[in-house]
N, C-alpha and C. Protein backbone atom coordinates (compact mmCIF):
# COMPACT_ATOMS: atom_id res chain seq x y z
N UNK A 1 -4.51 24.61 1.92
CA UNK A 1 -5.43 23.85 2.76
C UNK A 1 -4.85 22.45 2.92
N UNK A 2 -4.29 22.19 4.13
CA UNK A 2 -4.06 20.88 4.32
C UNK A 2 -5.53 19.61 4.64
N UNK A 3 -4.86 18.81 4.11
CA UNK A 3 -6.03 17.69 4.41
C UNK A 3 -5.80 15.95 4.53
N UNK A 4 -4.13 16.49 4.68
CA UNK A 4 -4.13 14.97 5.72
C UNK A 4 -4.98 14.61 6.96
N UNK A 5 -4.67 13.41 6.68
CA UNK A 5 -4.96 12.47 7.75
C UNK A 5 -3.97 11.37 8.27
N UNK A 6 -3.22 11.31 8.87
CA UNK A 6 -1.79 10.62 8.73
C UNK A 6 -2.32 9.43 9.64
N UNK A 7 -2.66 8.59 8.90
CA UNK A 7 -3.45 7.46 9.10
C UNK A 7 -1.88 6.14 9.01
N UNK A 8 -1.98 5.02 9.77
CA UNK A 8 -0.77 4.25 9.98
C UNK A 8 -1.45 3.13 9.38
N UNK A 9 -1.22 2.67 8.32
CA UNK A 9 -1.33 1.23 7.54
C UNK A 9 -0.63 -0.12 8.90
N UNK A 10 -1.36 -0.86 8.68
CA UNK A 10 -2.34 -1.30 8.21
C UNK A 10 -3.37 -1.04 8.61
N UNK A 11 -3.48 -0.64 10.37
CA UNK A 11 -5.01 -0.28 10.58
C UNK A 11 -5.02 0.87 10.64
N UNK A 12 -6.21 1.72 9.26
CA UNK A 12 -5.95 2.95 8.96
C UNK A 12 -6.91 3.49 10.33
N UNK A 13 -7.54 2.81 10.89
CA UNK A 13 -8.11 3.63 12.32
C UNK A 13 -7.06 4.31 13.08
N UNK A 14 -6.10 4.06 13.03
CA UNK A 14 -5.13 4.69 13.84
C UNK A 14 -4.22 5.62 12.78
N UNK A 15 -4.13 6.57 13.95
CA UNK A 15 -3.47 8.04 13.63
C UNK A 15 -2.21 8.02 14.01
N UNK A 16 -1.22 8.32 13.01
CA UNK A 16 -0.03 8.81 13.28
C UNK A 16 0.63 10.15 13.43
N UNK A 17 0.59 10.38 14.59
CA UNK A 17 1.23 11.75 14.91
C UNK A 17 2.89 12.18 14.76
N UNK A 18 2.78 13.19 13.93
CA UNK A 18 4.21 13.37 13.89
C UNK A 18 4.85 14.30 14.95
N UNK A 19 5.90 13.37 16.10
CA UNK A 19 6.55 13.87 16.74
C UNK A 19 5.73 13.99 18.23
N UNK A 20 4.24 13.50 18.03
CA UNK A 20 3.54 14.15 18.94
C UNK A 20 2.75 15.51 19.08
N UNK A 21 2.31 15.57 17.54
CA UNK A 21 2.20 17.23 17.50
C UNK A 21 1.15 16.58 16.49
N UNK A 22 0.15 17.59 15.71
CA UNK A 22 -0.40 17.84 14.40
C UNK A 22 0.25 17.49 13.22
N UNK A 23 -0.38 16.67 12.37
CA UNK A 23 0.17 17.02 10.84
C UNK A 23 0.45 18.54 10.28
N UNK A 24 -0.80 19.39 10.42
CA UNK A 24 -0.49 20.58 9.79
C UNK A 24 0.05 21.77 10.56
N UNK A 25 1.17 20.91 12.27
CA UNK A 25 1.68 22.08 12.22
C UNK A 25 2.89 21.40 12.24
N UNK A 26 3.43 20.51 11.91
CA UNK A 26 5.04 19.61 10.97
C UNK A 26 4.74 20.44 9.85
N UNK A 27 3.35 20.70 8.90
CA UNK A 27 3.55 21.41 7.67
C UNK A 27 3.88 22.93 7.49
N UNK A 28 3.46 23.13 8.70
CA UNK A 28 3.82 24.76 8.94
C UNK A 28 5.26 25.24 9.27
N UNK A 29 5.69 23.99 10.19
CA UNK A 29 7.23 24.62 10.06
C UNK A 29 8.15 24.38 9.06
N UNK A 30 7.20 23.41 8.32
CA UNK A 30 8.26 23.19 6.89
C UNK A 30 8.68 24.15 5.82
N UNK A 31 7.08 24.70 5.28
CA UNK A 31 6.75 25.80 5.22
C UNK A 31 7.43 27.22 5.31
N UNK A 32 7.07 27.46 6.52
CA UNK A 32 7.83 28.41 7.08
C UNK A 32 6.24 29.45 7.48
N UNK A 33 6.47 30.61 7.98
CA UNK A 33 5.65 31.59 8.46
C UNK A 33 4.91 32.48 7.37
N UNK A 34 5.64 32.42 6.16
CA UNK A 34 5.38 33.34 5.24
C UNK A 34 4.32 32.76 4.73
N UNK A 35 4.02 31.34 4.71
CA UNK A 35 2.30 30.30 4.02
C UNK A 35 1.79 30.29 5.15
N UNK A 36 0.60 30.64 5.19
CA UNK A 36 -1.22 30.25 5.99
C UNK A 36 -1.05 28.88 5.44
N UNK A 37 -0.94 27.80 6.60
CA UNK A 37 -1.51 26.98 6.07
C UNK A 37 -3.11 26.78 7.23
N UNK A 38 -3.54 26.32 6.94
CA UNK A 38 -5.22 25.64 6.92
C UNK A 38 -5.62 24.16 7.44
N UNK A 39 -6.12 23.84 8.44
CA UNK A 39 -6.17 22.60 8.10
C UNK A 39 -7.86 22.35 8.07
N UNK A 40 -8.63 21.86 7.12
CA UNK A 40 -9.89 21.82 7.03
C UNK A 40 -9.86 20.43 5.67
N UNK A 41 -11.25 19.77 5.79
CA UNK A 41 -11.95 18.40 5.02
C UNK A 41 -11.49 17.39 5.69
N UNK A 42 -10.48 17.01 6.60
CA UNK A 42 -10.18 15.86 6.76
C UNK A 42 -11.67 14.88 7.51
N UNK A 43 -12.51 15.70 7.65
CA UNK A 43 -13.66 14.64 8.33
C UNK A 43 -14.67 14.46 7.37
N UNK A 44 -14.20 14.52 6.16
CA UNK A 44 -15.19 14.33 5.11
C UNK A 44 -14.29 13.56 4.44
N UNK A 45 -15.01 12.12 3.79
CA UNK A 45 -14.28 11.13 2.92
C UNK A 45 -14.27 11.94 1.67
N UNK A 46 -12.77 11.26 0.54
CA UNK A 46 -12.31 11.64 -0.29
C UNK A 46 -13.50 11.11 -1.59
N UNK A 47 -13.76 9.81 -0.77
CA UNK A 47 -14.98 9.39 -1.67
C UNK A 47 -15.88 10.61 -2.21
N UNK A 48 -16.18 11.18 -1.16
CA UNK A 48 -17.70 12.22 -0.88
C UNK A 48 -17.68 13.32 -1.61
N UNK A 49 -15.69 14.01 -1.55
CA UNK A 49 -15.37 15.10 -1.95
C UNK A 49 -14.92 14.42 -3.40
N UNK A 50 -15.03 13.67 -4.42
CA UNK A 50 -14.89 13.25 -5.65
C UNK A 50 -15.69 13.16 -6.41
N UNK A 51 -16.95 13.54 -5.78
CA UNK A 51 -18.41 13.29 -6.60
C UNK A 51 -18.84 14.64 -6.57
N UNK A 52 -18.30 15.47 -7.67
CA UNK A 52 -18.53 16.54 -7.62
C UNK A 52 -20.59 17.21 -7.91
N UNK A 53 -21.04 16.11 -8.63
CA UNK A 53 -22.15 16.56 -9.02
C UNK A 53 -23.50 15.94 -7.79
N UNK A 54 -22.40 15.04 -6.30
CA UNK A 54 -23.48 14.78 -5.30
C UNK A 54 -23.17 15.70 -4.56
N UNK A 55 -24.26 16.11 -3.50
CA UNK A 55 -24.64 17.18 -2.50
C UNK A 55 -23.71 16.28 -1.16
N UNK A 56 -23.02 17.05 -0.37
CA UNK A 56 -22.53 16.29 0.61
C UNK A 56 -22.75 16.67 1.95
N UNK A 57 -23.85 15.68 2.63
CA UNK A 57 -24.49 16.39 3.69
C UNK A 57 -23.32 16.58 4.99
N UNK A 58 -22.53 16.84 5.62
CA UNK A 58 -21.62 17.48 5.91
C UNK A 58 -20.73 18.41 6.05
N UNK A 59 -20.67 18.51 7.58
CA UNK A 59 -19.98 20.23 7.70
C UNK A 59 -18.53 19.97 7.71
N UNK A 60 -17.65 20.77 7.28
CA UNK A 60 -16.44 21.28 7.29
C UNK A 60 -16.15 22.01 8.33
N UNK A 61 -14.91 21.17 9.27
CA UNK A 61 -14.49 21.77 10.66
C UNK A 61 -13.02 21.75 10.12
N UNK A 62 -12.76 23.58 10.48
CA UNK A 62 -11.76 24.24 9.94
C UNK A 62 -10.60 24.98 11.01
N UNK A 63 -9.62 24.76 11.22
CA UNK A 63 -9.06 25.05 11.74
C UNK A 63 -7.77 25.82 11.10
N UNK A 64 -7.57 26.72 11.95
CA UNK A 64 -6.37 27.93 11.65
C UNK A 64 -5.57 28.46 12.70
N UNK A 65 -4.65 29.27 12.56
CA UNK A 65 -4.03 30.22 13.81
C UNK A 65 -4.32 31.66 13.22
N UNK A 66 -5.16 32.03 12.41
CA UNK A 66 -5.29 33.26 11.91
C UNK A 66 -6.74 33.67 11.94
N UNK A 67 -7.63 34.41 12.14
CA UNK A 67 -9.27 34.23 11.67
C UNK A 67 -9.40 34.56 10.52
N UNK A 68 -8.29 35.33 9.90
CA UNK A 68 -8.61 35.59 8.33
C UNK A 68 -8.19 34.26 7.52
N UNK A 69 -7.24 33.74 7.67
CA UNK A 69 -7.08 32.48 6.82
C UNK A 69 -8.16 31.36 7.50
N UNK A 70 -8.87 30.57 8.33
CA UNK A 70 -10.08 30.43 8.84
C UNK A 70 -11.13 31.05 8.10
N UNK A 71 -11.22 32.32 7.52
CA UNK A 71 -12.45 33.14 7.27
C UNK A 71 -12.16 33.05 5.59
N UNK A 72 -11.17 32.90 5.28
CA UNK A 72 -11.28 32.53 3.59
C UNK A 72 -11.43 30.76 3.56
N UNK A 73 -11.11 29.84 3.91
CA UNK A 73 -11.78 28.81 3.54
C UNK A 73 -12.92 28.32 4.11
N UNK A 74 -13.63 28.77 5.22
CA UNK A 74 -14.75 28.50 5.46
C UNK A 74 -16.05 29.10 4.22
N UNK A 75 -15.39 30.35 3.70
CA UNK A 75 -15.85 31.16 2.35
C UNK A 75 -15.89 30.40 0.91
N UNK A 76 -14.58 29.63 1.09
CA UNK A 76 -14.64 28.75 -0.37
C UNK A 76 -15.03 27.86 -0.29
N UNK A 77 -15.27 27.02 1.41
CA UNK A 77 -16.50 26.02 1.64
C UNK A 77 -17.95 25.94 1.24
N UNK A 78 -18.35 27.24 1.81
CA UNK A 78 -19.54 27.81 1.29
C UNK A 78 -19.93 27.97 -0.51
N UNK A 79 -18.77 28.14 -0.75
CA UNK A 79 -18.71 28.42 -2.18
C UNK A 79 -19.24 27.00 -3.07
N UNK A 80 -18.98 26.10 -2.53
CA UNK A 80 -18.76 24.97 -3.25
C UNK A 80 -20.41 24.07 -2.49
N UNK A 81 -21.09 25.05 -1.31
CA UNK A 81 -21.92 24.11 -1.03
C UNK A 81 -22.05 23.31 0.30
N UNK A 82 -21.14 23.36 1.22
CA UNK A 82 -21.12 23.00 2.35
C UNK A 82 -20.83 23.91 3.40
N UNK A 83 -21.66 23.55 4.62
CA UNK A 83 -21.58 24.19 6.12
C UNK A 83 -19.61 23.91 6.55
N UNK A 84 -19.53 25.21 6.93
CA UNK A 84 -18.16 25.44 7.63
C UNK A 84 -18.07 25.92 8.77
N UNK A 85 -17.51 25.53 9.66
CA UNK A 85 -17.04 25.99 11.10
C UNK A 85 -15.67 26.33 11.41
């Protein structure tokens, strides 16, 4: 499950795209074909996802090129307590 955010210091409002493309599909060709990668949490702060014992009212928007790799982490989303798409 990727979960960058390739954010450009100093102003982390701005996004750095690699090449002009996605972070997690630079990670996919790194990779290679043989890893699912995932890209899902990046719209949920790290803050939010560190507090394991608070409820985090927020959905998880999940993205894939597969519906089965899509359909297992929207599953371990659920698992843990939050809405997945």
């Amino acid at each position: 499950i990727d979960v960058t955010v390739p954010l450009m210091p100093p102003k982390v409002g701005r996004v750095q795209l690699p090449d002009g493309r996605s972070a997690v599909e630079a990670l996919q060709e790194m990779l290679g074909d043989g890893v699912r990668v995932v890209s899902a949490f990046q719209n949920i702060s790290a803050h939010h996802l560190t507090k394991l014992d608070e409820e985090v009212e927020c959905d998880v928007l999940v993205c894939a090129d597969g519906a089965a790799a899509a359909d297992t982490v929207i599953a371990l989303s659920q698992e843990i307590g939050l809405r997945a798409w």
